[in-house]
Protein backbone atom coordinates (compact mmCIF):
# COMPACT_ATOMS: atom_id res chain seq x y z
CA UNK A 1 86.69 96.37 72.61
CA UNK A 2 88.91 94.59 75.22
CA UNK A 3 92.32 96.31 76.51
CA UNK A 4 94.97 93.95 76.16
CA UNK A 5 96.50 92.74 78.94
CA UNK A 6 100.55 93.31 79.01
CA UNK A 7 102.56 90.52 79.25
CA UNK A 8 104.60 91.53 81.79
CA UNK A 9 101.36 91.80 84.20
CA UNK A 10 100.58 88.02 83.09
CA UNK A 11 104.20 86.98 83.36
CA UNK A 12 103.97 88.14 87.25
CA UNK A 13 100.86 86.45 87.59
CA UNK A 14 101.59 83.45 86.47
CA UNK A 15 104.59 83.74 88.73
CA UNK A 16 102.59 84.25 91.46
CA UNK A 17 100.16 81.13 91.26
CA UNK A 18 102.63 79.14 90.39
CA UNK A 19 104.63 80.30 92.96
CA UNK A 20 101.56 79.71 95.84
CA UNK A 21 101.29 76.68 94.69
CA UNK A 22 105.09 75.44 95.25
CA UNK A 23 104.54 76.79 98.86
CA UNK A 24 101.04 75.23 99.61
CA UNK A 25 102.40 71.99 98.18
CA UNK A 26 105.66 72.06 100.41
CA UNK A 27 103.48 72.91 103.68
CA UNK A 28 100.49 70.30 102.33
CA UNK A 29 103.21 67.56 102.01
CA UNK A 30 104.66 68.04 105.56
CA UNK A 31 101.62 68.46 106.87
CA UNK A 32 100.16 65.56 105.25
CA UNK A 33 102.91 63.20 106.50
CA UNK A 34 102.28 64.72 109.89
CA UNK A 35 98.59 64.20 109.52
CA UNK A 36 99.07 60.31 108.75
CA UNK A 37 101.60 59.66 111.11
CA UNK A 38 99.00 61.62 113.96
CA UNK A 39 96.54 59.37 112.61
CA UNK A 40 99.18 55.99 113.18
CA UNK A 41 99.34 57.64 116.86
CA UNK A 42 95.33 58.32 117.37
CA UNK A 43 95.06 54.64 115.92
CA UNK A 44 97.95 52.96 118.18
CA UNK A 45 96.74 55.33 121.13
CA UNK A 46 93.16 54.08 120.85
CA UNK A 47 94.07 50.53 120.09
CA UNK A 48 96.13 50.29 123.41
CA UNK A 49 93.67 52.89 125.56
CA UNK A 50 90.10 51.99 123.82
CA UNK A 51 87.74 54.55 125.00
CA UNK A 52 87.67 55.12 128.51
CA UNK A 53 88.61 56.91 131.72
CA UNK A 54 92.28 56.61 130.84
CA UNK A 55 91.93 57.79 127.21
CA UNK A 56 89.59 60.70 128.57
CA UNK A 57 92.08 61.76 131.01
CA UNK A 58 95.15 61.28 127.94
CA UNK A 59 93.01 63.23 125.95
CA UNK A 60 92.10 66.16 128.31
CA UNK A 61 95.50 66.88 129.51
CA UNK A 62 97.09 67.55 126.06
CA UNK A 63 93.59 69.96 125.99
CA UNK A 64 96.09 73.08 128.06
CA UNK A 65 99.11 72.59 126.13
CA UNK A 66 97.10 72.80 122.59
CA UNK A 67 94.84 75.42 123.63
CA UNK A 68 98.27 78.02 124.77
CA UNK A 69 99.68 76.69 121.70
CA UNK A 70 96.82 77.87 119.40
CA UNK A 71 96.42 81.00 121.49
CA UNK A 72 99.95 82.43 121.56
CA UNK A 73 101.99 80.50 119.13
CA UNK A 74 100.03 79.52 116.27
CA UNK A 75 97.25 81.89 116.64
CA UNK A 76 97.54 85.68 118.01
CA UNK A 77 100.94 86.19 118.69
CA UNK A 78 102.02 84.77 115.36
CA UNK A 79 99.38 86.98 113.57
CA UNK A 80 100.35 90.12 114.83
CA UNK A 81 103.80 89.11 114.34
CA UNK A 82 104.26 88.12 110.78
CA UNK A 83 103.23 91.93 109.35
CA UNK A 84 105.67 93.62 112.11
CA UNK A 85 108.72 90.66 111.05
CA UNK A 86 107.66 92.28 107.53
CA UNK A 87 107.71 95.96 107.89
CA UNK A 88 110.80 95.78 110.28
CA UNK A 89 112.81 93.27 107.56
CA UNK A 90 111.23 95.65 104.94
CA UNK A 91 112.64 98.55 107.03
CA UNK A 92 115.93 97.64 108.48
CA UNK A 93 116.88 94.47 106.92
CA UNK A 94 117.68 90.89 108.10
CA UNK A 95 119.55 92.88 111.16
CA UNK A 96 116.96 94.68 112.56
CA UNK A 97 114.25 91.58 111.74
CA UNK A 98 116.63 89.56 114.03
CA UNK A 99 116.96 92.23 116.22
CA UNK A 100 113.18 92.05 116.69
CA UNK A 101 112.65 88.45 117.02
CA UNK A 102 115.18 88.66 119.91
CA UNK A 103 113.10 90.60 121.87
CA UNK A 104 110.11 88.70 121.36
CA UNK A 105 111.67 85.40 122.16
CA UNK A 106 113.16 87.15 125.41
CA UNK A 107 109.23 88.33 126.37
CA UNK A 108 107.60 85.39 125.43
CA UNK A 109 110.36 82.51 127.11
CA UNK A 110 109.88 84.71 130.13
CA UNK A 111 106.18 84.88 130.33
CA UNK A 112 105.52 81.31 129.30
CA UNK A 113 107.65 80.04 131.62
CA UNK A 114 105.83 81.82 134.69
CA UNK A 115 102.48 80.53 132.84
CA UNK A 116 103.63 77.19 132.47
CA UNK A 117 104.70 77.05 136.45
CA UNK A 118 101.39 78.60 137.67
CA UNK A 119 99.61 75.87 135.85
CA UNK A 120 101.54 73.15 136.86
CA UNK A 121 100.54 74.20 140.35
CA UNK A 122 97.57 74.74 139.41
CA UNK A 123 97.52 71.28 138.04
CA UNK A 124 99.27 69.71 141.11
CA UNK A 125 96.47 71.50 144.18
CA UNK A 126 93.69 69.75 141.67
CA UNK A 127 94.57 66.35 141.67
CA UNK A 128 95.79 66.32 145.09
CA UNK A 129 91.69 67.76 146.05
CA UNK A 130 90.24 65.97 143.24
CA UNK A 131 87.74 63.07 144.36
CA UNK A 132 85.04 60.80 142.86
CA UNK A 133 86.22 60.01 139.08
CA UNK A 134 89.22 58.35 138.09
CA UNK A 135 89.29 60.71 134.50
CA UNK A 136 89.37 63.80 136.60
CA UNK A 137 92.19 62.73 138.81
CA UNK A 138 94.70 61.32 135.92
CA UNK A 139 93.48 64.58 133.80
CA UNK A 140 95.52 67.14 136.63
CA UNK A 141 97.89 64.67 136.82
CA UNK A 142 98.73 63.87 133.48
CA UNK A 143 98.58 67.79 132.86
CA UNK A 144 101.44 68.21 135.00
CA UNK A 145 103.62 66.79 132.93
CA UNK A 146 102.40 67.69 129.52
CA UNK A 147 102.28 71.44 130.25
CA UNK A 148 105.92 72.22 129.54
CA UNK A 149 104.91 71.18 125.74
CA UNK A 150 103.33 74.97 125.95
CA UNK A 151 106.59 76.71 126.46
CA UNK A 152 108.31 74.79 123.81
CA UNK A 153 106.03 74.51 121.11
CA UNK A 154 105.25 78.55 121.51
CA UNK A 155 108.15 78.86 121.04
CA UNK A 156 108.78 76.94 118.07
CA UNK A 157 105.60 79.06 116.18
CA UNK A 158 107.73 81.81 116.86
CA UNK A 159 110.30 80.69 114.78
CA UNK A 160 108.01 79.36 112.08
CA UNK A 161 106.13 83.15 111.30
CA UNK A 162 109.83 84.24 111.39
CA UNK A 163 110.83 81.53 108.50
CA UNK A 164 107.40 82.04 106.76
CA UNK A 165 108.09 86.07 106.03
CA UNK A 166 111.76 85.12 104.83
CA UNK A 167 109.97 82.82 102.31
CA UNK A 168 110.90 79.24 103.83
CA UNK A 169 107.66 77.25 104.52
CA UNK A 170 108.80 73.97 104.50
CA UNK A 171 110.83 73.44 107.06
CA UNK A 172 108.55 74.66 109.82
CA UNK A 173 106.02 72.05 108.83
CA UNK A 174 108.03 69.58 109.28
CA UNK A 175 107.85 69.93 113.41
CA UNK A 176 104.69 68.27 113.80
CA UNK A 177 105.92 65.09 112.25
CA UNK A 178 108.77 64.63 114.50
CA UNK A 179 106.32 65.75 117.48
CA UNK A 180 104.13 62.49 116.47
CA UNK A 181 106.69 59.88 115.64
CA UNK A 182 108.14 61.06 119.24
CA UNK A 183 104.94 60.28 120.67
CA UNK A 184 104.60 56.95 119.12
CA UNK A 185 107.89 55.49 119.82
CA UNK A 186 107.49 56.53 123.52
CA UNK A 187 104.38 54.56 123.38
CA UNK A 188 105.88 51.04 122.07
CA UNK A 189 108.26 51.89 124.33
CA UNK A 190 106.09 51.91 127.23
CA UNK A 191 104.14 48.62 125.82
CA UNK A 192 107.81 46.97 125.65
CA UNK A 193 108.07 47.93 129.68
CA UNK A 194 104.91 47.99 130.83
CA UNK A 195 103.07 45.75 128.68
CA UNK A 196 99.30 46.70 128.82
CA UNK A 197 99.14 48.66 131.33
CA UNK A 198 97.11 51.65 130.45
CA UNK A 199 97.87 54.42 133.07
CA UNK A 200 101.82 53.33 132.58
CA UNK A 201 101.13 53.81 128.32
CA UNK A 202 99.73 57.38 129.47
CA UNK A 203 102.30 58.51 131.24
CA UNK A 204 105.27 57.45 128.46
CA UNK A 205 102.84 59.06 126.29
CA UNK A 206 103.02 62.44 127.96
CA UNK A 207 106.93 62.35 128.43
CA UNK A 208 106.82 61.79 124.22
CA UNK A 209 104.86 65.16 123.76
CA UNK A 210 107.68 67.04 125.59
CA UNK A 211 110.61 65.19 123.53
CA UNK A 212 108.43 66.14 120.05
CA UNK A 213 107.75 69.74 121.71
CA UNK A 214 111.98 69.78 122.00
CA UNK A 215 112.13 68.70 118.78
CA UNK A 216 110.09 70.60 117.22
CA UNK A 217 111.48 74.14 118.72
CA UNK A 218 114.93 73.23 117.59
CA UNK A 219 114.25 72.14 114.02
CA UNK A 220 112.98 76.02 112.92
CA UNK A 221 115.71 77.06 115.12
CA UNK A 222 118.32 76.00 113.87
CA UNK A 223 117.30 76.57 110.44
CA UNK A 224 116.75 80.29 111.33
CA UNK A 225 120.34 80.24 112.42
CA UNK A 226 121.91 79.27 109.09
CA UNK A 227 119.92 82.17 107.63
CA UNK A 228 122.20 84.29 109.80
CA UNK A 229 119.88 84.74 113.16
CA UNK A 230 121.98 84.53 116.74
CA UNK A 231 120.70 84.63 119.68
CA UNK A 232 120.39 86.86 122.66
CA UNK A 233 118.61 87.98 125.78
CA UNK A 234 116.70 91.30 124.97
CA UNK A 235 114.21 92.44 127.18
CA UNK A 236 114.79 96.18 125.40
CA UNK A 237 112.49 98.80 123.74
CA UNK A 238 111.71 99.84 119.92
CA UNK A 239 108.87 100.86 117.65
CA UNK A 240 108.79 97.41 116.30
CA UNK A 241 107.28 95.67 120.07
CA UNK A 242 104.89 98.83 120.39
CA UNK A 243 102.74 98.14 116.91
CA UNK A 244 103.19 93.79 117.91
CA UNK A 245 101.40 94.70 121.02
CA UNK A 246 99.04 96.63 119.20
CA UNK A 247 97.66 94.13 116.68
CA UNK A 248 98.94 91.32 119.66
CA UNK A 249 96.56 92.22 122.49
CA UNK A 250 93.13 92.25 120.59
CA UNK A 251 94.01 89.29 118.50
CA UNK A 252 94.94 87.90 121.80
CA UNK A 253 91.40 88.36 122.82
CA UNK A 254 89.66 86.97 120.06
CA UNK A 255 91.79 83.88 120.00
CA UNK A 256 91.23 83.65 123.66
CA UNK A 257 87.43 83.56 123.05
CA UNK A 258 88.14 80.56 120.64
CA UNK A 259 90.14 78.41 122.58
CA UNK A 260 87.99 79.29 125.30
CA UNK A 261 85.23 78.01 123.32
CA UNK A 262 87.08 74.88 122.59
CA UNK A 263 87.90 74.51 126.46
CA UNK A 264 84.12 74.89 127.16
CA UNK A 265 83.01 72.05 124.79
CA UNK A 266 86.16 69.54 126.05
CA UNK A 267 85.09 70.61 130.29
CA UNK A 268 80.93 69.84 129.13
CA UNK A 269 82.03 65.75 127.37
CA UNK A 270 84.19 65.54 130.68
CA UNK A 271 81.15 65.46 132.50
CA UNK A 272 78.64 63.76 130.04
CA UNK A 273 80.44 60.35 130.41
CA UNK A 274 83.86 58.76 129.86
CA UNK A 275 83.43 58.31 126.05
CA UNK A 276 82.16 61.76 125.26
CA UNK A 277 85.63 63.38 125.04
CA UNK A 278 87.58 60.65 123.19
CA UNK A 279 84.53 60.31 120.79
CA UNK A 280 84.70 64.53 120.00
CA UNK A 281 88.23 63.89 119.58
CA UNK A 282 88.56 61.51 116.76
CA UNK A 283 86.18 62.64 115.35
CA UNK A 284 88.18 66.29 115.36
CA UNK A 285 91.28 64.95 114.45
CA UNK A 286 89.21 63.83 111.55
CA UNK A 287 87.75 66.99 110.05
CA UNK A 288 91.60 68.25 110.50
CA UNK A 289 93.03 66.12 108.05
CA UNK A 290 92.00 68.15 105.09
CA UNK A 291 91.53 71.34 107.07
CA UNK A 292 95.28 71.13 108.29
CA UNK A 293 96.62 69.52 105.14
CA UNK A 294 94.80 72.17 102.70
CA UNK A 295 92.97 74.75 104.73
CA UNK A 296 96.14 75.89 106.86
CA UNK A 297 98.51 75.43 104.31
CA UNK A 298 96.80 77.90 101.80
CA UNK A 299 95.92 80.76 104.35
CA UNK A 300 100.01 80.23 105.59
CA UNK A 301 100.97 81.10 102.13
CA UNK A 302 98.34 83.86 101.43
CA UNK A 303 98.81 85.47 104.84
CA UNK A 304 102.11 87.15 103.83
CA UNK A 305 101.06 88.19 100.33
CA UNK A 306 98.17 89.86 101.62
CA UNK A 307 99.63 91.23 104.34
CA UNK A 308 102.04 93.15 101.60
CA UNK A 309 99.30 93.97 99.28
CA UNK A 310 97.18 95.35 101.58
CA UNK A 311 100.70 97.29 103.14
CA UNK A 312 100.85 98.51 99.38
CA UNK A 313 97.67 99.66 98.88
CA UNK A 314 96.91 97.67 95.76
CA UNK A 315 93.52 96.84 96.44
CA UNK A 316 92.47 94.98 93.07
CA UNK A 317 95.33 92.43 93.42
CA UNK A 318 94.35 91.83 97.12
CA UNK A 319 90.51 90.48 96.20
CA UNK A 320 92.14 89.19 93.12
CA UNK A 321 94.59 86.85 95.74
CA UNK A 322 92.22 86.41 98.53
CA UNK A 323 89.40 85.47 96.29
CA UNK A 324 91.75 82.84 94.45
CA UNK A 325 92.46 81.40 98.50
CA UNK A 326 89.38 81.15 99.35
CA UNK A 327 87.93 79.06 96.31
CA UNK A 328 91.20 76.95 97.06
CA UNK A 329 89.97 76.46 100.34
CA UNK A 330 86.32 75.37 99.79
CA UNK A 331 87.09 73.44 96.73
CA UNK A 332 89.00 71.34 99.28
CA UNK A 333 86.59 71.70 102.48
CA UNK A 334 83.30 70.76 101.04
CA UNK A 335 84.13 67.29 99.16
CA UNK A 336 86.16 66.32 102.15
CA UNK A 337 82.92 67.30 104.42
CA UNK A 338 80.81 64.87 102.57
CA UNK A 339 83.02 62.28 102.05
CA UNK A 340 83.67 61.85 105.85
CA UNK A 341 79.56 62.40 106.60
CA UNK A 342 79.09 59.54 104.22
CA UNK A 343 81.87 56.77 104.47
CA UNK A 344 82.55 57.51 108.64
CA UNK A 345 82.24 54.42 109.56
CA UNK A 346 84.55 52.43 106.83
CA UNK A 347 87.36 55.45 107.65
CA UNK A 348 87.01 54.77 111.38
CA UNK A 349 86.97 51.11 111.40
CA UNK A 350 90.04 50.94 108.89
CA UNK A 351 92.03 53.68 111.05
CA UNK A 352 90.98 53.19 114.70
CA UNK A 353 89.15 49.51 114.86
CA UNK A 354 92.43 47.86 116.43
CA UNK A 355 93.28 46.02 119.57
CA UNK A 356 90.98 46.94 122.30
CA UNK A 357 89.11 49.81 120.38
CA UNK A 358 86.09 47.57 118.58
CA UNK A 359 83.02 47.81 116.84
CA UNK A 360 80.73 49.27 119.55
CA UNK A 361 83.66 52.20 120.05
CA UNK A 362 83.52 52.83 116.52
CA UNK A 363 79.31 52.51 116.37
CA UNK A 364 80.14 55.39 119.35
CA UNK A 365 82.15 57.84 117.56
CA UNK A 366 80.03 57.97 114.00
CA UNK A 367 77.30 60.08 114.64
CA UNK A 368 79.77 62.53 116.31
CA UNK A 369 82.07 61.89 113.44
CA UNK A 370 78.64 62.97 110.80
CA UNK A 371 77.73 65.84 112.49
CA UNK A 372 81.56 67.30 112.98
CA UNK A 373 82.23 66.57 109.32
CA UNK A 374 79.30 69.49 108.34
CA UNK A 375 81.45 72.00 110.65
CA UNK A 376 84.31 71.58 108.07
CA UNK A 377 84.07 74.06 105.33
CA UNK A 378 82.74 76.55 108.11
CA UNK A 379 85.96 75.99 109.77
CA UNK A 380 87.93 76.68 106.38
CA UNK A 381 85.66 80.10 105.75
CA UNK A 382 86.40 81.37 109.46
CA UNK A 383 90.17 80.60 108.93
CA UNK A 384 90.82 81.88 105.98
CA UNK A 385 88.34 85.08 106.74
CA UNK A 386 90.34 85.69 110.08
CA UNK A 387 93.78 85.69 108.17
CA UNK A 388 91.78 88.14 105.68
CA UNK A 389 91.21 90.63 108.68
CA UNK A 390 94.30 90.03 110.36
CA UNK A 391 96.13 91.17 106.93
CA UNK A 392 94.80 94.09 107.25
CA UNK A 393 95.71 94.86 110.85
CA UNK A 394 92.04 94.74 111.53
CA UNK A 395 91.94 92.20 114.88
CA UNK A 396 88.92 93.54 116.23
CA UNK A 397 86.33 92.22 113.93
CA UNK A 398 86.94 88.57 114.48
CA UNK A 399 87.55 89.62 118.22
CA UNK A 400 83.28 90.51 118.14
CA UNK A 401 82.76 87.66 115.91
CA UNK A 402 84.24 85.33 118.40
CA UNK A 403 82.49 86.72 121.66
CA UNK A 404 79.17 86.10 119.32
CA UNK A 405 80.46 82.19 118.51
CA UNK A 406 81.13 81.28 122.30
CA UNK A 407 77.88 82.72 123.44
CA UNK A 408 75.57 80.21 120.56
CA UNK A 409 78.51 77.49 121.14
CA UNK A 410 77.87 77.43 125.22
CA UNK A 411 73.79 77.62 124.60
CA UNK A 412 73.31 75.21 122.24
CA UNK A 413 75.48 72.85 124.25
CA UNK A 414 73.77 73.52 127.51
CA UNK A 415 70.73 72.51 125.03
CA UNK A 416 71.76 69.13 123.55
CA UNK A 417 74.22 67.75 125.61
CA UNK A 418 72.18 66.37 128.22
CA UNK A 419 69.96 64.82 125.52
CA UNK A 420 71.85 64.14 122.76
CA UNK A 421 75.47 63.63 125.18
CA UNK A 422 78.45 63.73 122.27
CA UNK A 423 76.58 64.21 119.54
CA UNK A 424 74.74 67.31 121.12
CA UNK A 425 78.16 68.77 121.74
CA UNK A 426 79.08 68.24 117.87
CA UNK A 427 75.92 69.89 116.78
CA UNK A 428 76.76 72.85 119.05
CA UNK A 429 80.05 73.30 117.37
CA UNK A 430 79.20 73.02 114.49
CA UNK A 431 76.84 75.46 114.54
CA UNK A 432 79.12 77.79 115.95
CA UNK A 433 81.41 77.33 113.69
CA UNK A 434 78.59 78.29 110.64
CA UNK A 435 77.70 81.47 112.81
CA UNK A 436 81.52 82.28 112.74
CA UNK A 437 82.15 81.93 109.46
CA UNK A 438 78.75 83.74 107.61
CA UNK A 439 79.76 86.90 110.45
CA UNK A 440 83.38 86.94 109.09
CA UNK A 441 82.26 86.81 105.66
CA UNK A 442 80.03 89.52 105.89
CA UNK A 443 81.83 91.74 107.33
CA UNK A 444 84.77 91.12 104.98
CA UNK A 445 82.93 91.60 102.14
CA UNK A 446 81.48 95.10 103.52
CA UNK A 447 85.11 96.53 104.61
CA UNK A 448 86.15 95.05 100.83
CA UNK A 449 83.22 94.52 98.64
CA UNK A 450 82.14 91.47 96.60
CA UNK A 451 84.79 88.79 95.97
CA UNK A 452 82.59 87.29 93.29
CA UNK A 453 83.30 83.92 93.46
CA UNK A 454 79.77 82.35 93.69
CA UNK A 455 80.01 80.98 90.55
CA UNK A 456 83.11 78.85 91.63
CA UNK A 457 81.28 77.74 94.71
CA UNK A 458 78.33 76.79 92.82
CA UNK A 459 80.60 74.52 90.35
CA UNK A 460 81.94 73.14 93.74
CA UNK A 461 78.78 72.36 94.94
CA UNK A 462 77.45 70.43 92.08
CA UNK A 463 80.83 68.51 91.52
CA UNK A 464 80.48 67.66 94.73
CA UNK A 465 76.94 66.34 94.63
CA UNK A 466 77.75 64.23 91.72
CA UNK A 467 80.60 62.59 93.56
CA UNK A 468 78.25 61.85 96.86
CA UNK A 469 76.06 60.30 94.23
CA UNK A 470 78.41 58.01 93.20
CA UNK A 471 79.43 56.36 96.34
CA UNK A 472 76.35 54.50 97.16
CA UNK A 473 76.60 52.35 93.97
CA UNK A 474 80.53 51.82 94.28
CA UNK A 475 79.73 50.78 98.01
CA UNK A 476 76.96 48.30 97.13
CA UNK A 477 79.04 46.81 94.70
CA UNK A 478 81.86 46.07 96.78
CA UNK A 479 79.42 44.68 99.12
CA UNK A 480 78.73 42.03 96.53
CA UNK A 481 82.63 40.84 97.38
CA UNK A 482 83.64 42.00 100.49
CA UNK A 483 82.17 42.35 104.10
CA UNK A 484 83.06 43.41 107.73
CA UNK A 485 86.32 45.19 108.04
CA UNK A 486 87.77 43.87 104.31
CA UNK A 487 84.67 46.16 103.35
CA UNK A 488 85.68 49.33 104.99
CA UNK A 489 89.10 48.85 104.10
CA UNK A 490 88.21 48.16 100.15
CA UNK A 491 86.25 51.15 100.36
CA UNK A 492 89.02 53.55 101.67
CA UNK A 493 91.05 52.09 99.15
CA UNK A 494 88.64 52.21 95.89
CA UNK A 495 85.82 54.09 96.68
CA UNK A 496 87.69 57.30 98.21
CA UNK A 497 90.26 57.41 95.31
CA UNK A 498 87.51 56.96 92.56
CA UNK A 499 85.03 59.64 94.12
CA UNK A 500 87.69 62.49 94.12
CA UNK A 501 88.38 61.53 90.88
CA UNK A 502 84.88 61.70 89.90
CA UNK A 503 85.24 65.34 91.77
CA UNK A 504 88.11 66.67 89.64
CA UNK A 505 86.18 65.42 85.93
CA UNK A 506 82.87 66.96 87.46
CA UNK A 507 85.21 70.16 88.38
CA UNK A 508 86.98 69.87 84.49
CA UNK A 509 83.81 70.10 82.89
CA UNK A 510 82.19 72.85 84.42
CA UNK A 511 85.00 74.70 83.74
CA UNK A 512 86.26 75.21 86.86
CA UNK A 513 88.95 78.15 86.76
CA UNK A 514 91.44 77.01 89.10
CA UNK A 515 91.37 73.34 88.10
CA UNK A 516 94.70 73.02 87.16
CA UNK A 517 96.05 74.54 90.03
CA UNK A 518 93.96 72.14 92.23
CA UNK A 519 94.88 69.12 90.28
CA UNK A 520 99.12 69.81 90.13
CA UNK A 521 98.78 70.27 93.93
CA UNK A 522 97.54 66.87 94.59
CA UNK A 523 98.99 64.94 92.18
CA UNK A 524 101.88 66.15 93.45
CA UNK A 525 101.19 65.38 96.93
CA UNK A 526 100.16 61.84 95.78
């Protein structure tokens, strides 16, 4: 005979989904507008720089900036510090959380600021030796100025884990919105000055990522302050800084392996050819539509609750809440994967096929684009699986996990890049990124057990092949009407919209648990 369940116990669950959902709709909805206007910036940036040694240089120099960004501010440092802003709010209150975050803004401002000099000099000796080609030179030099975006945006992450633990999650993702419409107003700017000039464009370009940087380190700021946070140098001691540095430094490392890996693959298409880079980069920007609009917004949420499950010791509700994540995350990842694999070239001629960025350019970037678009629901696993570890102050499993991914990442690129140029570089990263995320997985799953949710995945899998199957018929109907770019653009506008929909009834009548969840969060966001 089945126990009853109590009503209370469903009352708080039902609080709690509903509840995750609210906050992975607020970050999804920020994040989406920042995703489309970065995509209105990739697409004006393109149409005024095409691909070339200009746009490779653009592109490379924002490479430093993201990768300190990713490795202090919105990777280690905010990792480590969300569970110590928990146990020392837990602890002590909004007075000793403050306390806490004063010291770490006094460390890090003081130790990015050195970092950002050092590279700037760095920067400075390289282009003044660099020789030979023109993408290397404007790279250092376009670095120079783009590096103080480091600082700020560090910063600004800072601020964000702070806001996430006190249970405010939209207003940090709003930051990358006002970073992009920064960027593209400094470039129309630029075209009103210096017409089509394409180093000139750069440069106004560059000076926009520092305005959005300043923009988006004052935004959580000042909404930290209203919830009563002042602040002040504090380069002092307590027990708080000596268990940040403790999960801090080895998440450091792992993340450091990551980026590094990401560095790697950016240095190789530097020196395959001047389209290599910009080509990886689209298509990148890309695959992090739905992995930043979804992906990132449901491991935000879940980090926290984990984080105080796992403090609690309540074991069952922890797989119960990372189990519902994760199916959240691949229910998103996999559709999205296949849908950019098999209508790439109608989304890149409708977003990027503008001005001096043509046909050929986008004939260019789709086989990069195909074989990125497989990395995605790898890239969703790994991030979710890393916030999984990282909840339970366990850093140095993804640490090995990551020295393992940049070892295949580096190989297989070595392998194909000289062949296969951009596309060989995609295929290494992508299977990097599947090595990543089967290691996390398994490793999860023996520190935690089974999460048992292959039966979801399977429903996702067949939903998903039932809405791939539909898009060649759709396609070769509109073909009957359309043509050329009218094509691609009726596509993006029918086809997509009508596929997903085919997704969600495929998803409805398999009986797909969290289908109701999955369909209020989008409809909402639409």
């Amino acid at each position: 005979m089945t126990k009853a369940v109590p009503r209370g116990i469903i009352r708080r669950d039902t609080y709690i989904v509903n509840k995750s959902a609210k906050d992975i709709f607020k970050i999804s909805f920020a994040t989406l507008n920042s995703r489309i206007l970065g995509l209105v910036r990739d697409s004006a940036t393109m149409a005024y720089l095409g691909i070339g040694a200009v746009s490779s240089a653009y592109t490379f120099a924002f490479t430093f900036p993201n990768l300190f960004r990713r490795l202090l501010g919105e990777g280690a440092l905010t990792s480590a510090m969300i569970p110590v802003f928990s146990q020392a709010l837990k602890e002590g209150g909004k007075e000793a959380a403050f306390d806490f975050l004063n010291k770490v803004l006094s460390r890090a401002g003081a130790v990015l600021a050195a970092t950002v000099a050092f590279f700037c000099v760095l920067c400075l000796l390289a282009g003044t030796f660099a020789s030979g080609q023109e993408r290397f030179i404007l790279g250092a030099q376009f670095s120079v100025l783009m590096m103080p975006y480091m600082l700020l945006i560090c910063l600004a992450a800072i601020f964000s884990a702070g806001l996430n633990v006190l249970g405010s999650f939209g207003v940090p993702s709003v930051g990358p919105a006002a970073l992009n419409l920064a960027i593209i107003a400094s470039l129309f700017a630029g075209v009103a000055v210096f017409g089509t000039d394409m180093e000139s464009l750069a440069w106004c370009m560059c000076g926009g990522w520092l305005l959005g940087g300043c923009a988006q380190l004052l935004i959580p700021a000042a909404y930290m302050r209203k919830k009563g946070w002042r602040f002040r140098f504090d380069f002092g001691n307590c027990g708080h800084l000596s268990n940040l540095y403790r999960l801090f430094l080895p998440a450091c490392l792992g993340a450091a392996v990551i980026q590094v890996n990401i560095l790697v693959s950016k240095l190789l298409a530097l020196f395959v050819n001047d389209a290599a880079l910009p080509a990886l980069y689209l298509s990148s920007r890309l695959v992090e539509l739905p992995l930043g609009v979804f992906t990132v917004a449901v491991a935000t949420v879940y980090f926290p609750k984990l984080s105080m499950l796992n403090s609690e010791n309540r074991e069952c509700e922890y797989k119960r809440s990372y189990a519902r994540g994760f199916v959240m995350t691949m229910c998103i990842t996999v559709p999205a994967a296949a849908g950019l694999a098999f209508l790439g070239r109608d989304i890149l001629g409708v977003l990027f096929e503008w001005g001096v960025f043509g046909g050929r350019d986008v004939n260019l970037c789709l086989p990069v684009l195909m074989v990125s678009a497989a990395a995605l629901p790898f890239y969703g696993m790994s991030t979710f699986a890393t916030r999984g570890f990282h909840s339970s102050k366990n850093m140095k499993t993804p640490l090995k996990v990551s020295c393992v991914v940049i070892v295949v990442n580096l190989a297989v690129s070595l392998l194909l890049m000289f062949r296969l140029g951009a596309v060989g570089l995609a295929a290494a990263n992508t299977a990097a990124a599947a090595v990543q995320a089967f290691l996390l997985e398994y490793r999860l799953k023996r520190q935690f057990g089974g999460f048992e949710v292959a039966p979801e995945i399977f429903k996702i899998l067949a939903a998903t092949a039932v809405m791939v199957a539909s898009i060649f018929p759709l396609r070769m109907l509109l073909g009957l009407f359309f043509e050329g770019k009218m094509l691609a653009l009726a596509v993006c506008v029918a086809v997509i919209p009508l596929a997903a929909a085919l997704y969600f009834a495929s998803l409805y009548a398999l009986k797909f648990k969290q289908i109701g969840e999955l369909v209020s969060l989008v409809g909402r966001k639409i």
